[in-house]
C-alpha atoms as a PDB file:
ATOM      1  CA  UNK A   1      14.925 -92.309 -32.286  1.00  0.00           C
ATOM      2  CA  UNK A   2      18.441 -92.164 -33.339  1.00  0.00           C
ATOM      3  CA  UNK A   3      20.029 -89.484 -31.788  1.00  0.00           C
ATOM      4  CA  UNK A   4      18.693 -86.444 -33.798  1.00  0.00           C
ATOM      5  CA  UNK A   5      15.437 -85.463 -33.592  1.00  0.00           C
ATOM      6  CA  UNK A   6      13.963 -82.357 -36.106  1.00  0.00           C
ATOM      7  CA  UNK A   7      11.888 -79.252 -35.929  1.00  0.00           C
ATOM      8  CA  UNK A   8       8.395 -80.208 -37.089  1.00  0.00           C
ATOM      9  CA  UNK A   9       7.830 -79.074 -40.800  1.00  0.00           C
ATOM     10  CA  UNK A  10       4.649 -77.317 -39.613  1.00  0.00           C
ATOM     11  CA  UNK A  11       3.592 -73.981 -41.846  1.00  0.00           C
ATOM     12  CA  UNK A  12       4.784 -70.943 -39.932  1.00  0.00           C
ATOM     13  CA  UNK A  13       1.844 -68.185 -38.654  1.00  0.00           C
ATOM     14  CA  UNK A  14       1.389 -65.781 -41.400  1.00  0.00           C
ATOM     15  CA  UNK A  15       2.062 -62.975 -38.810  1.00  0.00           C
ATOM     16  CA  UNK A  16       5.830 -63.790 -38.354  1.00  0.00           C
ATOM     17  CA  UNK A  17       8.334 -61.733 -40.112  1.00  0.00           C
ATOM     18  CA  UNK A  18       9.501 -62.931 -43.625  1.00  0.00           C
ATOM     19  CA  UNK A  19      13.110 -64.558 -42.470  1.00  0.00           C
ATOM     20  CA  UNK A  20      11.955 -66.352 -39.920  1.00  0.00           C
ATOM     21  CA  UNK A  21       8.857 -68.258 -42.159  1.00  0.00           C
ATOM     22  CA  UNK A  22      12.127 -69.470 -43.828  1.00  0.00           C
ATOM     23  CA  UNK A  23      13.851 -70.383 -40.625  1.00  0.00           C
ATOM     24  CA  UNK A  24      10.931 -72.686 -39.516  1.00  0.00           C
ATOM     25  CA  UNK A  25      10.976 -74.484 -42.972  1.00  0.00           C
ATOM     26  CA  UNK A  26      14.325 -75.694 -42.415  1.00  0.00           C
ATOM     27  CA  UNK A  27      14.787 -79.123 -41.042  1.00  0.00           C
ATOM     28  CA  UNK A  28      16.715 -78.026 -37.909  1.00  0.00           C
ATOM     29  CA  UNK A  29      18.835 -81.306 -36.098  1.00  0.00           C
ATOM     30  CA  UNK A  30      18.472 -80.591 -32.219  1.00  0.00           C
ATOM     31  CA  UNK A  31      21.036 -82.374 -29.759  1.00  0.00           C
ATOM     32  CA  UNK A  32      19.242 -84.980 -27.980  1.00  0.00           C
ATOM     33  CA  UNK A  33      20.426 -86.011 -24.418  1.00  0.00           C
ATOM     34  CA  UNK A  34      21.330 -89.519 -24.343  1.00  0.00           C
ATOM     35  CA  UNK A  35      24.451 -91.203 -25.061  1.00  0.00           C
ATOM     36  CA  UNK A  36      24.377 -93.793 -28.332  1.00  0.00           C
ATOM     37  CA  UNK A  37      24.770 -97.561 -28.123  1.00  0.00           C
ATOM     38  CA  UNK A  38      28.339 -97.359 -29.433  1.00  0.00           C
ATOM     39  CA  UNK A  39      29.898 -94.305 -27.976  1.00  0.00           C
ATOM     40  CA  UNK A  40      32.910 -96.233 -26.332  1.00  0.00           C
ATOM     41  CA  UNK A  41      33.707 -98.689 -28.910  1.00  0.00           C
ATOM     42  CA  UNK A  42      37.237 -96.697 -29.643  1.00  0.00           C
ATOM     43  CA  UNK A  43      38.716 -99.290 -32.619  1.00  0.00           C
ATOM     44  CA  UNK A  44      35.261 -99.289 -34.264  1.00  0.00           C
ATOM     45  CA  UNK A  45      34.961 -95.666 -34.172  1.00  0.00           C
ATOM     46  CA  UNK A  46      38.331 -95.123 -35.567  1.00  0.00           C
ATOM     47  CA  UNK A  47      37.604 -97.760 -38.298  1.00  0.00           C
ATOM     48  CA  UNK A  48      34.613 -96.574 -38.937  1.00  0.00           C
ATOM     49  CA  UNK A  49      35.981 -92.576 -39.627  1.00  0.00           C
ATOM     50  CA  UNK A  50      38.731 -94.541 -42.085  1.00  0.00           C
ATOM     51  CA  UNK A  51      35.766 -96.217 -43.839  1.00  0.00           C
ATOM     52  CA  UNK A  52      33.954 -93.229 -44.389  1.00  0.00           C
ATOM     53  CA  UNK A  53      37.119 -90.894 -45.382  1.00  0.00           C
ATOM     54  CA  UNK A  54      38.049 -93.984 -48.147  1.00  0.00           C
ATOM     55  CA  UNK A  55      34.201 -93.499 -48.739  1.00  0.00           C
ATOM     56  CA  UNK A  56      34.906 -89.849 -49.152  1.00  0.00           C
ATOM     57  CA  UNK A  57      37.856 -90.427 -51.488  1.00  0.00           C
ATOM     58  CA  UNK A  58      36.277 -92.826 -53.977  1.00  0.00           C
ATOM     59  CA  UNK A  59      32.610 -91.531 -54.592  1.00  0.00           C
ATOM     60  CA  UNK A  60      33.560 -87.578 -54.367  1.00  0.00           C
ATOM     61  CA  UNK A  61      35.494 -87.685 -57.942  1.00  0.00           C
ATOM     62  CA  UNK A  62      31.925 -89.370 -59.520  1.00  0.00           C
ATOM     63  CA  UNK A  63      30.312 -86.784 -58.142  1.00  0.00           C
ATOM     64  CA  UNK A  64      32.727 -83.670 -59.437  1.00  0.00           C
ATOM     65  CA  UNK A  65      32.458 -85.891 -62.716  1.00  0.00           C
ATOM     66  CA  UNK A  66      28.317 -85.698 -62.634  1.00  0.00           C
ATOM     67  CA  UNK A  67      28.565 -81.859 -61.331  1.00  0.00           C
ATOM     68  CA  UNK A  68      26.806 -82.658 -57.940  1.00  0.00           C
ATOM     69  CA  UNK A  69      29.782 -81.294 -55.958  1.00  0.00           C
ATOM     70  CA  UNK A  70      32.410 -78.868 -56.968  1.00  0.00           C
ATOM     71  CA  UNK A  71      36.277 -79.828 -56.625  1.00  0.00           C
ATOM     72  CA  UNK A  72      36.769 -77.165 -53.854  1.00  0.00           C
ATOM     73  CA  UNK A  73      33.759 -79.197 -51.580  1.00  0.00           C
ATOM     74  CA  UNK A  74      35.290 -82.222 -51.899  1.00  0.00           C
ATOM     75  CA  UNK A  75      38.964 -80.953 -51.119  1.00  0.00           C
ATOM     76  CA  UNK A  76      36.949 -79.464 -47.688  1.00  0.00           C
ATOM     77  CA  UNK A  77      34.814 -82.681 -47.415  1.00  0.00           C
ATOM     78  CA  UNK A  78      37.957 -84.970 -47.379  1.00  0.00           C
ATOM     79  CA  UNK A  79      40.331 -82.394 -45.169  1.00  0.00           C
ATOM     80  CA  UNK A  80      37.521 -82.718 -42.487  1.00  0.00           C
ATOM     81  CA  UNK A  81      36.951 -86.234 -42.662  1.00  0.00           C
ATOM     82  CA  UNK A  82      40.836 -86.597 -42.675  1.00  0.00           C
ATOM     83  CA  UNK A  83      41.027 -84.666 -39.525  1.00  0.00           C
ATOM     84  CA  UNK A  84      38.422 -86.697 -37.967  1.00  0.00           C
ATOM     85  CA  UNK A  85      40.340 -89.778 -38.893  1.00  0.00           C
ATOM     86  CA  UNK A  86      43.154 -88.619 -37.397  1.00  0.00           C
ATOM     87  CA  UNK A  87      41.975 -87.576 -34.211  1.00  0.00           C
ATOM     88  CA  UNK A  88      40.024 -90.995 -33.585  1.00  0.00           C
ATOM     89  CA  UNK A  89      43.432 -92.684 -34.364  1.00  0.00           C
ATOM     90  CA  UNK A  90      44.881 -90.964 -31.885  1.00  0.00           C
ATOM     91  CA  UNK A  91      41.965 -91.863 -29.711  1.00  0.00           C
ATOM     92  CA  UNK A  92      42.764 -95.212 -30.204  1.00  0.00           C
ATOM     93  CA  UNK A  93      46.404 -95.003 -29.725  1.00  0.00           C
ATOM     94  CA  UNK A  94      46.028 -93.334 -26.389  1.00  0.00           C
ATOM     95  CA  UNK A  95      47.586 -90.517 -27.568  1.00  0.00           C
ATOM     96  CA  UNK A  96      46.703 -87.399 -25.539  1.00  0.00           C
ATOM     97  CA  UNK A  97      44.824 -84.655 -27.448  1.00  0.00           C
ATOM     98  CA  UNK A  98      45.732 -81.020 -28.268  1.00  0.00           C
ATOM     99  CA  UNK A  99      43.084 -78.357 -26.749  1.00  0.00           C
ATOM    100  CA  UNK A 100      40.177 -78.121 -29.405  1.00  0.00           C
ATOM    101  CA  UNK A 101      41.583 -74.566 -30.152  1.00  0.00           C
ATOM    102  CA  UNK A 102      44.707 -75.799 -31.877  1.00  0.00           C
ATOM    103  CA  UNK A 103      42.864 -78.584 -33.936  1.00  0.00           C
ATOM    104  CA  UNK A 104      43.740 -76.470 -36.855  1.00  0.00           C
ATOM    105  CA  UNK A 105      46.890 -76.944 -36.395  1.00  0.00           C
ATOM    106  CA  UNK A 106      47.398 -80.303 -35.485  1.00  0.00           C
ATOM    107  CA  UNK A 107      44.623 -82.145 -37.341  1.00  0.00           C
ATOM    108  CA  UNK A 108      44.107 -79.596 -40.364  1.00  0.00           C
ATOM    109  CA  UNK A 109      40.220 -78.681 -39.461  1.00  0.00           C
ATOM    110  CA  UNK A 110      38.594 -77.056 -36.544  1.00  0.00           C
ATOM    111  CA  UNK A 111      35.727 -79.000 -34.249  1.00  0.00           C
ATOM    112  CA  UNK A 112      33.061 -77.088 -36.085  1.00  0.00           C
ATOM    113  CA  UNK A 113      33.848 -78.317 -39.145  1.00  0.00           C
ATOM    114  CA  UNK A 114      33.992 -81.591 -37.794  1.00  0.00           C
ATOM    115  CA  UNK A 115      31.316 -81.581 -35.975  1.00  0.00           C
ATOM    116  CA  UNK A 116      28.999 -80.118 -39.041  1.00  0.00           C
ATOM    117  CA  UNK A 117      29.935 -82.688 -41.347  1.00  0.00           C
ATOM    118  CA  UNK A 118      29.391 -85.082 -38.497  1.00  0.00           C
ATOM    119  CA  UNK A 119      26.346 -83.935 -37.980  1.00  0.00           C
ATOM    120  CA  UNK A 120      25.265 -84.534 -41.916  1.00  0.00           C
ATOM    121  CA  UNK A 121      26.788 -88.057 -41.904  1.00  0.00           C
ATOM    122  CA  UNK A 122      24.670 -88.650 -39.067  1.00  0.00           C
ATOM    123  CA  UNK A 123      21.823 -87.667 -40.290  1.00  0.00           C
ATOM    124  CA  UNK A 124      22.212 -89.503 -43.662  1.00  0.00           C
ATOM    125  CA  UNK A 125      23.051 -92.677 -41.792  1.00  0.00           C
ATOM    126  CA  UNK A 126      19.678 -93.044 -40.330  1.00  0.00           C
ATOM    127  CA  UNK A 127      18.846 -94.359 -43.923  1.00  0.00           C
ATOM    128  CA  UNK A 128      21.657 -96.929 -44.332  1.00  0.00           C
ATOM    129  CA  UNK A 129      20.812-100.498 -44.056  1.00  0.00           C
ATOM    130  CA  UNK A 130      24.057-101.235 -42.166  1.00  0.00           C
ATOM    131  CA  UNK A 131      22.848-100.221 -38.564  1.00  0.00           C
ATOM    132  CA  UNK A 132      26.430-101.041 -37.521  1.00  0.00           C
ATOM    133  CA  UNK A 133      27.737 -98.297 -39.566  1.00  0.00           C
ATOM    134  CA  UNK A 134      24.700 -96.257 -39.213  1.00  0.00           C
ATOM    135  CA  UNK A 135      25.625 -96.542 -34.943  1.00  0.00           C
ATOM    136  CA  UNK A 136      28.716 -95.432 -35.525  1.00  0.00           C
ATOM    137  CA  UNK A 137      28.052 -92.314 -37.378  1.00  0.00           C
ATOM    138  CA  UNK A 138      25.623 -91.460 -34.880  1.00  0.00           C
ATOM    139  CA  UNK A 139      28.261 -92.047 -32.167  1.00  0.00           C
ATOM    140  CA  UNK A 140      30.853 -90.649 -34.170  1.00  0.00           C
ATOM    141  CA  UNK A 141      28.751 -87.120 -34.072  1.00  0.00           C
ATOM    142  CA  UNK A 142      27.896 -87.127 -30.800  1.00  0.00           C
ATOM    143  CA  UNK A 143      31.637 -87.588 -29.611  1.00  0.00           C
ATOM    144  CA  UNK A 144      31.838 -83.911 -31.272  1.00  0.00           C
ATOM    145  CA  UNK A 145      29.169 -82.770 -29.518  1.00  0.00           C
ATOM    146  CA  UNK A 146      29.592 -80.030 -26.734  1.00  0.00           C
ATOM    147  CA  UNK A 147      29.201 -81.874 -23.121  1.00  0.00           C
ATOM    148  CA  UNK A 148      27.957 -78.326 -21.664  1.00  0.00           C
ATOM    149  CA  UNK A 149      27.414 -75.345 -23.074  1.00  0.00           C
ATOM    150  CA  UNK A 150      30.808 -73.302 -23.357  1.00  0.00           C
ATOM    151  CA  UNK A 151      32.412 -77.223 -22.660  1.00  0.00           C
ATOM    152  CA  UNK A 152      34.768 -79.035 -24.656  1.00  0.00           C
ATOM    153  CA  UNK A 153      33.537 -81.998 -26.856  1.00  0.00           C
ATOM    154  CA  UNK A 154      32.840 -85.226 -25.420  1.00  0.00           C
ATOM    155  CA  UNK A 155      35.992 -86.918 -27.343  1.00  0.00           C
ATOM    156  CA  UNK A 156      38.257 -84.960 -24.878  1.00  0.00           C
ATOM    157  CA  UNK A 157      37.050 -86.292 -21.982  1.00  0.00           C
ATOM    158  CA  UNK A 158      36.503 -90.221 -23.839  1.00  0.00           C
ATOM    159  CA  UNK A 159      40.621 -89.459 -24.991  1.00  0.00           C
ATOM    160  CA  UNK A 160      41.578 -89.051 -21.483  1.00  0.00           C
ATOM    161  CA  UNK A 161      39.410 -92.070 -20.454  1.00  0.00           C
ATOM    162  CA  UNK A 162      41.225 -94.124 -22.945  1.00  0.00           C
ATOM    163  CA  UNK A 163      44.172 -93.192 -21.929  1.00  0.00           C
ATOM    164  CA  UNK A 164      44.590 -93.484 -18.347  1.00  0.00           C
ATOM    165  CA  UNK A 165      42.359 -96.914 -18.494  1.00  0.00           C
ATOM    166  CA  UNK A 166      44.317-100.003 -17.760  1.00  0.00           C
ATOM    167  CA  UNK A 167      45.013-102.067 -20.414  1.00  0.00           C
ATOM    168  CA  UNK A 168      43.786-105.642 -20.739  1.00  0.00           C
ATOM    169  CA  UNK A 169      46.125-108.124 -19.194  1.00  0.00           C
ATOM    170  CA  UNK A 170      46.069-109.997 -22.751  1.00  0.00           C
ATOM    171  CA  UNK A 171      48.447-112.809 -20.897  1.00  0.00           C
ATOM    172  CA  UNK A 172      45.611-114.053 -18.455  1.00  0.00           C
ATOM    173  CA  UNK A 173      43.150-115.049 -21.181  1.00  0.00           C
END
């Protein structure tokens, strides 16, 4: 297990109604409750959003070339990813975060955009070969993840962690 499980692609009773047949045929990513392996490796997360934002920004334009995606996606793809790039680099520069409300404003997407797309990276990293990068998708999601219902994400609470931890004493080593 990875860190998203799915809804079983079982045939729905014939006595439901119509939309919700439809509703169980979707492959429906559930939360699951455990923490991944690399949730508090800060400069590997915030590498890892860079790599996949330069990901973002070289293999989108093939795709508008083939007509898989249309400009306007990847405009929205790469705003998100941006966003989520810059918030981990202010994760990692112990910068203290604005209120998920005014992510908008400050980063230039709101946490459920970034935690959608999240969501899909994660869920197409669990066929990558690279389980380094695969981790850190998974981690990267779940740091957008509610901690509660109604809660903030859990990279509020990992920013103020960061930031009021001490900092290595680099002179003793």
């Amino acid at each position: 297990m990875i860190g998203y499980t799915f809804l079983s692609d079982a045939e729905p009773y014939p006595d439901q109604p119509k939309h919700w047949q439809v509703v169980m045929r979707q492959r429906t990513p559930r939360r699951t409750w455990y923490a991944p392996r690399l949730r508090d490796q800060w400069a590997q997360l915030a590498q890892a959003a860079d790599q996949l934002l330069d990901a973002r920004r070289k293999k989108d334009p093939a795709s508008i070339a083939k007509r898989r995606m249309t400009v306007a996606t990847a405009r929205q793809r790469e705003r998100i990813m941006a966003a989520v790039a810059a918030l981990w680099r202010d994760v990692e520069r112990r910068k203290e975060l604005a209120a998920p409300i005014d992510w908008p404003q400050v980063y230039g997407a709101t946490w459920l955009e970034m935690l959608t797309d999240l969501r899909t990276v994660a869920q197409a990293a669990t066929a990558l070969t690279d389980q380094t990068m695969a981790g850190c998708a998974i981690a990267l999601a779940w740091h957008f993840e509610p901690i509660t219902d109604g809660g903030p994400p859990h990279i509020v609470v990992a920013a103020d962690y960061v930031r009021n931890a001490p900092r290595p004493n680099r002179e003793a080593a």
